[in-house]
PDB file of N, CA and C in Angstrom:
ATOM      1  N   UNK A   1     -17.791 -21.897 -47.130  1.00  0.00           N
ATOM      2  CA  UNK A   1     -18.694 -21.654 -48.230  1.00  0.00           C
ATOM      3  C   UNK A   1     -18.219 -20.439 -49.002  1.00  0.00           C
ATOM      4  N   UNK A   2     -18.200 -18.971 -48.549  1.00  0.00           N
ATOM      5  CA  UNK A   2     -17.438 -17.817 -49.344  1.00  0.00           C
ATOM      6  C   UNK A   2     -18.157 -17.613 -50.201  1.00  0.00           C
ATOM      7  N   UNK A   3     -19.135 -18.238 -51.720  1.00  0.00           N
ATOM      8  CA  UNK A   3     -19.668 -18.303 -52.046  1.00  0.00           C
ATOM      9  C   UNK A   3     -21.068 -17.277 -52.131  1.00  0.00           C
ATOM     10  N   UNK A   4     -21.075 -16.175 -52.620  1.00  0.00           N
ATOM     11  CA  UNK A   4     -22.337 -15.225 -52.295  1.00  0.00           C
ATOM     12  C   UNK A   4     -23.776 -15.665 -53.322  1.00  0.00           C
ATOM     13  N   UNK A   5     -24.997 -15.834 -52.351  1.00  0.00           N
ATOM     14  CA  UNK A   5     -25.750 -16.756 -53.121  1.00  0.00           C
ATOM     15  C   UNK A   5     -26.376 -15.884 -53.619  1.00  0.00           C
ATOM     16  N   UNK A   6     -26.929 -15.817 -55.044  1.00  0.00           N
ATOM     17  CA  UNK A   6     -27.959 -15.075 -55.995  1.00  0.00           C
ATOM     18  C   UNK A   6     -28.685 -14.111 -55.198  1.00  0.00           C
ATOM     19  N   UNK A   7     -28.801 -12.946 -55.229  1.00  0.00           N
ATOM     20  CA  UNK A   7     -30.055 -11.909 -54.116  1.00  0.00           C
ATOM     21  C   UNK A   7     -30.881 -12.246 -54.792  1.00  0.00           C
ATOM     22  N   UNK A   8     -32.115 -12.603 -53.614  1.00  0.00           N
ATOM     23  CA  UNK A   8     -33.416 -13.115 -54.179  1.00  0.00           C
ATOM     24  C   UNK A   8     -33.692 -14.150 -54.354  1.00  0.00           C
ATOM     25  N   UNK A   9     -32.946 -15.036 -54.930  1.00  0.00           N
ATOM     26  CA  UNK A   9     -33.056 -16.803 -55.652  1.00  0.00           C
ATOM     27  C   UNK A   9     -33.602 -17.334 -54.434  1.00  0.00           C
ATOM     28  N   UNK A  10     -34.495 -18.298 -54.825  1.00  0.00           N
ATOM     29  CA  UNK A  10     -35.115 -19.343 -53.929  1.00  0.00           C
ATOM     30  C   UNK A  10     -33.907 -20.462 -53.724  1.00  0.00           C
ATOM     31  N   UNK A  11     -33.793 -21.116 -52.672  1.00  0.00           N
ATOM     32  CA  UNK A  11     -32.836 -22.529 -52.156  1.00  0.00           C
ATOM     33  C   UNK A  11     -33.769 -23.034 -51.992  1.00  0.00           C
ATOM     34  N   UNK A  12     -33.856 -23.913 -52.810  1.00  0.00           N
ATOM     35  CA  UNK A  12     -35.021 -24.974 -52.632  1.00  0.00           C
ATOM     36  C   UNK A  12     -34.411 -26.770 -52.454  1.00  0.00           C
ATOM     37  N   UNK A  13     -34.899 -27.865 -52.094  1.00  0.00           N
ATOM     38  CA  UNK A  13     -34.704 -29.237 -52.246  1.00  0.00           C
ATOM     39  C   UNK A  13     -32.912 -28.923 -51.817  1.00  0.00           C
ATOM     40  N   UNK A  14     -32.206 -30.248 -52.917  1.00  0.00           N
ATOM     41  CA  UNK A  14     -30.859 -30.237 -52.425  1.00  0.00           C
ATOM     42  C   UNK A  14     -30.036 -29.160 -52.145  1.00  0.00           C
ATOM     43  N   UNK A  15     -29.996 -28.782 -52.960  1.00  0.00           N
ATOM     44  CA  UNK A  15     -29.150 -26.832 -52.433  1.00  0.00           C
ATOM     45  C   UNK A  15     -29.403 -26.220 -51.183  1.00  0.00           C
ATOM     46  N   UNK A  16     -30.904 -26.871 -50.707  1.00  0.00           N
ATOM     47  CA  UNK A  16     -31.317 -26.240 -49.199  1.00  0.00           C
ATOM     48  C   UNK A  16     -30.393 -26.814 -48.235  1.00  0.00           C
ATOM     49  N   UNK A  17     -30.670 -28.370 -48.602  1.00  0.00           N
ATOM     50  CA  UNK A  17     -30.369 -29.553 -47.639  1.00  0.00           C
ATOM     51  C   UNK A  17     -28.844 -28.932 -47.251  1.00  0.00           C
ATOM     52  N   UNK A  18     -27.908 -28.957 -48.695  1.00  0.00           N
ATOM     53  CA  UNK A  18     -26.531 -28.930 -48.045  1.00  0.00           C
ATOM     54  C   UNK A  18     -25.811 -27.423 -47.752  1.00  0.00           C
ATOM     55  N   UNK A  19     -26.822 -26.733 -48.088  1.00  0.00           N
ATOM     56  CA  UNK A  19     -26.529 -25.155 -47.214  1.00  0.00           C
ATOM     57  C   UNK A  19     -26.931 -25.211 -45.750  1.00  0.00           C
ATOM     58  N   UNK A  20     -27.940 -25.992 -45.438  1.00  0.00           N
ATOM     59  CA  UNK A  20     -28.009 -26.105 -44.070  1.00  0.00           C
ATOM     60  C   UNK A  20     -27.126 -26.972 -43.361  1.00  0.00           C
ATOM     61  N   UNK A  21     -26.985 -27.966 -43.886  1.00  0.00           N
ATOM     62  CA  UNK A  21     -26.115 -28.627 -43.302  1.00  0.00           C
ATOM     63  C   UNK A  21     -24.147 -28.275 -43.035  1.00  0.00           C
ATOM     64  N   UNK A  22     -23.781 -27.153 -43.967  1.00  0.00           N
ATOM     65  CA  UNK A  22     -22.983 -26.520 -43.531  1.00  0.00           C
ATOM     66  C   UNK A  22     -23.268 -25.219 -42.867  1.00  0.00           C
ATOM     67  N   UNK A  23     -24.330 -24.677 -42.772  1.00  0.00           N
ATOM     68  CA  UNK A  23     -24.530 -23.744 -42.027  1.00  0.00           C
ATOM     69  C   UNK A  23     -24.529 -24.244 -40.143  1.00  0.00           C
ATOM     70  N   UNK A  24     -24.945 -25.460 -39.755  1.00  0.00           N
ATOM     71  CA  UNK A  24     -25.385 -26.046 -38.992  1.00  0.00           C
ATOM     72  C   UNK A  24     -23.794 -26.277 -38.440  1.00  0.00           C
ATOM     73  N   UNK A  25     -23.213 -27.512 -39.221  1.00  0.00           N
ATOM     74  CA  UNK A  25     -21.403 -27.433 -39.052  1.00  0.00           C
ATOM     75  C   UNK A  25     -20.946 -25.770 -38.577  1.00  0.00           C
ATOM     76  N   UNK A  26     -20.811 -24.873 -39.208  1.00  0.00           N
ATOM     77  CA  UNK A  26     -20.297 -24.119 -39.093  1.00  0.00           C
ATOM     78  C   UNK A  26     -21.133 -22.949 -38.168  1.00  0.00           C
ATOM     79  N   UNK A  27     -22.121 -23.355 -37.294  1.00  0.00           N
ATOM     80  CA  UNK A  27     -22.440 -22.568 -36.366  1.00  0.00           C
ATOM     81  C   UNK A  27     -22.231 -23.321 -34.532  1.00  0.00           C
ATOM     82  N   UNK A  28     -22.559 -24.662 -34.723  1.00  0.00           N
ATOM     83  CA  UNK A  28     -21.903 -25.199 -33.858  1.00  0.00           C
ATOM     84  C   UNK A  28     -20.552 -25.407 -33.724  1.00  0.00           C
ATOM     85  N   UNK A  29     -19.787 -24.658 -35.099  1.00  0.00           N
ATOM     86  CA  UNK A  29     -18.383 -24.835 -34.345  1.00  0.00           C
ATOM     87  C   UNK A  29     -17.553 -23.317 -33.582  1.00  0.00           C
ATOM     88  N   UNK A  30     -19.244 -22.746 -33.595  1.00  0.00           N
ATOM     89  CA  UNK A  30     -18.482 -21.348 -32.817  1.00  0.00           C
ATOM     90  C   UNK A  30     -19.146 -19.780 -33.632  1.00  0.00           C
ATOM     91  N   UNK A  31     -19.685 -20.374 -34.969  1.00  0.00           N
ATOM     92  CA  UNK A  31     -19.416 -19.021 -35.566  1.00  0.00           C
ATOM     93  C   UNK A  31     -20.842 -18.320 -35.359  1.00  0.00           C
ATOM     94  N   UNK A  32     -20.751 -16.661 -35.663  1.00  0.00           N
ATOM     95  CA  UNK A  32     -22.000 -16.305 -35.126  1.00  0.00           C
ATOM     96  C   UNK A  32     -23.147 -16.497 -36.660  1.00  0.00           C
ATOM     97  N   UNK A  33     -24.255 -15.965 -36.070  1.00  0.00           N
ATOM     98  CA  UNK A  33     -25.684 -16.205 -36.981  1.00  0.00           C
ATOM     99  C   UNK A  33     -25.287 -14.934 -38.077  1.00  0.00           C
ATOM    100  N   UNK A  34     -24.735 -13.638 -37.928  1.00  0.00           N
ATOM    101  CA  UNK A  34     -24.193 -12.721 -38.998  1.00  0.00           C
ATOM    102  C   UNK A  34     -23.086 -13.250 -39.496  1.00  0.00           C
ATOM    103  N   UNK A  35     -22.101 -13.782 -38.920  1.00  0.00           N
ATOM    104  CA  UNK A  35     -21.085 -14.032 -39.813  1.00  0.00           C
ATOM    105  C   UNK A  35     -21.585 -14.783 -40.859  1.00  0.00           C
ATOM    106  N   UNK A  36     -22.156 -15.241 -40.401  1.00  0.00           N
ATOM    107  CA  UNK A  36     -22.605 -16.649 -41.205  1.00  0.00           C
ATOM    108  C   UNK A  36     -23.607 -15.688 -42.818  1.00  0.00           C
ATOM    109  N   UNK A  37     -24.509 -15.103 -42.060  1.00  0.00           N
ATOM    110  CA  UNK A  37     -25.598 -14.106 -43.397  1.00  0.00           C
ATOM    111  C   UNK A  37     -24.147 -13.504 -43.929  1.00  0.00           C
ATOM    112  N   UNK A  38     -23.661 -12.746 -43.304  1.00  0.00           N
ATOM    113  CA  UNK A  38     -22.237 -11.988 -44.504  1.00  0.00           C
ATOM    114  C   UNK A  38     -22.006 -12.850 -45.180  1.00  0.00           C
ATOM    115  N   UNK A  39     -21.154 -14.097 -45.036  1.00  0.00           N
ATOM    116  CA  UNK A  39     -20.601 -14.755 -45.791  1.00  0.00           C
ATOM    117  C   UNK A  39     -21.461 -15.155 -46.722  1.00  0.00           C
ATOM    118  N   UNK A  40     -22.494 -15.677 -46.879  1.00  0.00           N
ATOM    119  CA  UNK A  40     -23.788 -16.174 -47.568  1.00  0.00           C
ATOM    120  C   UNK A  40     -24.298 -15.345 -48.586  1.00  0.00           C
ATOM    121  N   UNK A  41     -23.926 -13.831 -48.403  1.00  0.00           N
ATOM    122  CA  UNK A  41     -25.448 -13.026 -48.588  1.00  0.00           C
ATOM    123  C   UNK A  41     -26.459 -12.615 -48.175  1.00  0.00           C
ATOM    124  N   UNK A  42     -26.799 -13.446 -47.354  1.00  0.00           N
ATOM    125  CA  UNK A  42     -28.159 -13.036 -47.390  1.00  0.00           C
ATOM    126  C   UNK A  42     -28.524 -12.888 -45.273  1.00  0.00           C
ATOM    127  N   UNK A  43     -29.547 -12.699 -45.400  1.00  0.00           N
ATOM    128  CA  UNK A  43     -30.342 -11.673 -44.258  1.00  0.00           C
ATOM    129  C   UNK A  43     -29.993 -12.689 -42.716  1.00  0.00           C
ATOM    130  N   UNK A  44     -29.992 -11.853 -41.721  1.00  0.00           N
ATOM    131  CA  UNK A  44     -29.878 -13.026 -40.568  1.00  0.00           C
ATOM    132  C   UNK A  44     -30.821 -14.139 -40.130  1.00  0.00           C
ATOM    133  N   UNK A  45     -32.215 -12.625 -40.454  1.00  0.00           N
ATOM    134  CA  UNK A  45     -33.705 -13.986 -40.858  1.00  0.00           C
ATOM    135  C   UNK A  45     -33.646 -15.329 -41.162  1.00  0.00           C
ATOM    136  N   UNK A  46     -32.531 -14.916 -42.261  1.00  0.00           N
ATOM    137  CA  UNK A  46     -32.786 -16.436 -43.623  1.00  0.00           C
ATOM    138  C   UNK A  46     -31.700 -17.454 -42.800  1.00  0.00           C
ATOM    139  N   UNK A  47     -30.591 -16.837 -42.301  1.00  0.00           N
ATOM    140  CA  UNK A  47     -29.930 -17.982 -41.977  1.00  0.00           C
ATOM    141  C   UNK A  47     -30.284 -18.679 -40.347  1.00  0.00           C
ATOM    142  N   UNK A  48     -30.847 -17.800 -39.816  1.00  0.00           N
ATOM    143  CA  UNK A  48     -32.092 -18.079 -38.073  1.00  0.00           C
ATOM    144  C   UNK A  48     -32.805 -19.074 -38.590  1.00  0.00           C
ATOM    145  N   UNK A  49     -33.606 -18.566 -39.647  1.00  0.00           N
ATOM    146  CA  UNK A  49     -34.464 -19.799 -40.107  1.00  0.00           C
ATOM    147  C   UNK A  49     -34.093 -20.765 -40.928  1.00  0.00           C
ATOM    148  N   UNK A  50     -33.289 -21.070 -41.325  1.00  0.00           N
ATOM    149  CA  UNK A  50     -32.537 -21.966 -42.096  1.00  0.00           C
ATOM    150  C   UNK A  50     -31.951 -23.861 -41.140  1.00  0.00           C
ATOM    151  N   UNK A  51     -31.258 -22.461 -39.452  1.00  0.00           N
ATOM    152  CA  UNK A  51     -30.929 -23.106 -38.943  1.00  0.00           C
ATOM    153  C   UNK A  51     -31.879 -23.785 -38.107  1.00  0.00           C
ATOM    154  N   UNK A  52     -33.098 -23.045 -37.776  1.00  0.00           N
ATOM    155  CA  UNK A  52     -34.223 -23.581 -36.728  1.00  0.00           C
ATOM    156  C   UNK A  52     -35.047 -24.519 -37.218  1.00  0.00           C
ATOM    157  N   UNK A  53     -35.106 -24.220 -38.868  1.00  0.00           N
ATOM    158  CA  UNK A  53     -35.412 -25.629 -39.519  1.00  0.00           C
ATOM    159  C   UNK A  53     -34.961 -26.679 -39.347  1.00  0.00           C
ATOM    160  N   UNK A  54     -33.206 -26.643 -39.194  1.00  0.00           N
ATOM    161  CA  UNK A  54     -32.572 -28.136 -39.017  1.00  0.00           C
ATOM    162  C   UNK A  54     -32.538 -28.562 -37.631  1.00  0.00           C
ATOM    163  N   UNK A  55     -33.246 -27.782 -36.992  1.00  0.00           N
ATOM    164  CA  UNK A  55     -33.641 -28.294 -35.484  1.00  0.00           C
ATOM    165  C   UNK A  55     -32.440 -27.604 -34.367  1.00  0.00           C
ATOM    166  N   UNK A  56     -31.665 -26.560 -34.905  1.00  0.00           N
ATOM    167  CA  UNK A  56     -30.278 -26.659 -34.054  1.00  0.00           C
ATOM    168  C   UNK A  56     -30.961 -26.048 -32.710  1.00  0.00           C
ATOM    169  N   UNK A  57     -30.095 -26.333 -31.805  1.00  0.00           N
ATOM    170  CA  UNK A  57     -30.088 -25.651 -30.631  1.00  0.00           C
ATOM    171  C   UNK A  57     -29.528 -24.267 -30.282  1.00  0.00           C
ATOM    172  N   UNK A  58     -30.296 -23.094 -30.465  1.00  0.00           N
ATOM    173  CA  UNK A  58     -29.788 -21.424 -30.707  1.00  0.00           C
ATOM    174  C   UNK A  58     -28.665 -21.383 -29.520  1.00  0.00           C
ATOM    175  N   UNK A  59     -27.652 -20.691 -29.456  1.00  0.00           N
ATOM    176  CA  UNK A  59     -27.144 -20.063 -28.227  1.00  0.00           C
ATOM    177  C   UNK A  59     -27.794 -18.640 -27.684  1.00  0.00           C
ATOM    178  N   UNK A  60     -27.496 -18.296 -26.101  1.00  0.00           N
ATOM    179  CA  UNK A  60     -28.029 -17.509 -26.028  1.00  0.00           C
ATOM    180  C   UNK A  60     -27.182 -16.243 -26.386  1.00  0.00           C
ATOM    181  N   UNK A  61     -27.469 -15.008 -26.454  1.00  0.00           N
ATOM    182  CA  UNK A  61     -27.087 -13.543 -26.931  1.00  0.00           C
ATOM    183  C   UNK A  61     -25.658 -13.166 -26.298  1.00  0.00           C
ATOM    184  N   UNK A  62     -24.853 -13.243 -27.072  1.00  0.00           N
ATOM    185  CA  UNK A  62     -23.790 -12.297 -26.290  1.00  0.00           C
ATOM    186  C   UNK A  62     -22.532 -13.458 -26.118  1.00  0.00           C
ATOM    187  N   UNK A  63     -21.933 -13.398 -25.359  1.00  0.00           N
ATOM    188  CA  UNK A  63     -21.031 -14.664 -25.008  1.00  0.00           C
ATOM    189  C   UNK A  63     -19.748 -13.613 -25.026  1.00  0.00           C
ATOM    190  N   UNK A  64     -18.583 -14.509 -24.326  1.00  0.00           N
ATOM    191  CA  UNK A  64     -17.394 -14.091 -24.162  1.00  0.00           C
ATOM    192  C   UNK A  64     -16.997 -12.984 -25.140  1.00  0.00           C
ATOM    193  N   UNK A  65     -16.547 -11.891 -24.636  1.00  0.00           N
ATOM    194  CA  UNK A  65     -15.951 -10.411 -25.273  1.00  0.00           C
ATOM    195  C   UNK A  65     -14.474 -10.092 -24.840  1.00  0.00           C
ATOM    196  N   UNK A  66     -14.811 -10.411 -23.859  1.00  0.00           N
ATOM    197  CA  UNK A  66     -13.292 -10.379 -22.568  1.00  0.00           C
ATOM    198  C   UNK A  66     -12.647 -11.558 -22.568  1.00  0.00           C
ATOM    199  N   UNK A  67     -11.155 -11.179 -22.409  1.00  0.00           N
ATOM    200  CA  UNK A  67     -10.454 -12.196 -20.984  1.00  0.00           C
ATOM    201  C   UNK A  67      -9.986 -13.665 -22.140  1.00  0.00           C
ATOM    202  N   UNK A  68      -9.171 -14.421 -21.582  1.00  0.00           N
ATOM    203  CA  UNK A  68      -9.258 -15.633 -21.878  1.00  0.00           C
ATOM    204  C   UNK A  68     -10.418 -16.293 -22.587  1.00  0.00           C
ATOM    205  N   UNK A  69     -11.635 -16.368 -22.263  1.00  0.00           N
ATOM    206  CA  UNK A  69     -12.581 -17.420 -22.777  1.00  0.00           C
ATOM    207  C   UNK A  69     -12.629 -16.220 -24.084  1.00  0.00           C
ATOM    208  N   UNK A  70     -12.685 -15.446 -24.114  1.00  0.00           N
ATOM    209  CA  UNK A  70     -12.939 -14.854 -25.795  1.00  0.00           C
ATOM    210  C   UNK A  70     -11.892 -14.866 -26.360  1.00  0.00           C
ATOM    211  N   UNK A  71     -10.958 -15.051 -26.062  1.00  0.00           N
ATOM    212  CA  UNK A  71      -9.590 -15.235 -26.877  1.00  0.00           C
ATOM    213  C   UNK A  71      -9.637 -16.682 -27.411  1.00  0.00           C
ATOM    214  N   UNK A  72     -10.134 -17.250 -26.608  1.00  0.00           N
ATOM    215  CA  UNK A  72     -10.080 -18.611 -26.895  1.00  0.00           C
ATOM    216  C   UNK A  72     -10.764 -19.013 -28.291  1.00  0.00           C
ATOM    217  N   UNK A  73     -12.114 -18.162 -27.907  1.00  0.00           N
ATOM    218  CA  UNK A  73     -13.521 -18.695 -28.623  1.00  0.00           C
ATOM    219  C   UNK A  73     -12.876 -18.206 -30.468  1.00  0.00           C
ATOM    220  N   UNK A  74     -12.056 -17.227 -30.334  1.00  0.00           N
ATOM    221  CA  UNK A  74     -11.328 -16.271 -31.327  1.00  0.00           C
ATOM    222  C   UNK A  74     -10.491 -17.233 -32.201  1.00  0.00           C
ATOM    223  N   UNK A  75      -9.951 -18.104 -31.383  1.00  0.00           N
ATOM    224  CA  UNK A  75      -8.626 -18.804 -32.010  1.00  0.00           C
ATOM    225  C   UNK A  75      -9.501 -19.880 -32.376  1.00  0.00           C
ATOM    226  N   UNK A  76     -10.345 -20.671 -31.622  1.00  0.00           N
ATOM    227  CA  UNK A  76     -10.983 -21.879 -32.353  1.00  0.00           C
ATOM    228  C   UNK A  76     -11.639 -21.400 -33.552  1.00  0.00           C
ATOM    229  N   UNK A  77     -12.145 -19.953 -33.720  1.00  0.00           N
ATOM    230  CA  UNK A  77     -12.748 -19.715 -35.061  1.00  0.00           C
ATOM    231  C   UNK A  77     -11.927 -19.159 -35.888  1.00  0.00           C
ATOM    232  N   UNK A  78     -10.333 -18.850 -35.691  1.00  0.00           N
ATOM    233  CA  UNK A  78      -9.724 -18.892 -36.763  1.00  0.00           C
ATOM    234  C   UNK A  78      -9.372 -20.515 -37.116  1.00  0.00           C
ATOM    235  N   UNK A  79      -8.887 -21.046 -36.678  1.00  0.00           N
ATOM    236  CA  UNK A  79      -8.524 -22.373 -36.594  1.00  0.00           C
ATOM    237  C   UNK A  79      -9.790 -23.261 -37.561  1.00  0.00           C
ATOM    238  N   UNK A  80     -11.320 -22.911 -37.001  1.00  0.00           N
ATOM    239  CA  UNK A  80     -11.984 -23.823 -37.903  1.00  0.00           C
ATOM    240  C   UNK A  80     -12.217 -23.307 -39.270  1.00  0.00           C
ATOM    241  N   UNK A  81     -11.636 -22.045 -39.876  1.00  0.00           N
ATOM    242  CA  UNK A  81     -11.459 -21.301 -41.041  1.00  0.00           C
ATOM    243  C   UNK A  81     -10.598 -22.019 -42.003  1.00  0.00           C
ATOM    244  N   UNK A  82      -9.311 -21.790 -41.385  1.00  0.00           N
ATOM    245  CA  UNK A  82      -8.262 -21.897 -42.169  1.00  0.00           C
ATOM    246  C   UNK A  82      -8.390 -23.789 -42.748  1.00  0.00           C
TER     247      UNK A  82
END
């Protein structure tokens, strides 16, 4: 997306639909709930609730920092970038 959305502007109807629906893509493929508000603009609130609207399933807090499995988790999210 990259795209920084209006501060303030309402997302309403279709504009909602397909911001969530790449927000949704692009959080189940790894990325966190801030990366996601940076890239966007806007607040972590908006994109928590954005996503809990589309029903996703949250992860819990924290996850791989160390070791192999965070290296890993690192490369699949450059990989689903580029």
């Amino acid at each position: 997306m990259s795209a920084k959305l209006p501060k303030g502007s309402r997302i309403t109807g279709d504009s909602r639909n397909d911001l969530a629906s790449t927000l949704v893509q692009r959080y189940e493929r790894g990325e966190s709930i801030r990366s996601l508000a940076d890239d966007i603009g806007r607040s972590y609130g908006f994109v928590h609730g954005v996503l809990a609207e589309s029903g996703v399933t949250m992860r819990s807090r924290g996850g791989a920092t160390r070791g192999a499995a965070a290296e890993a988790r690192r490369q699949a999210l450059r990989e689903a970038r580029a």
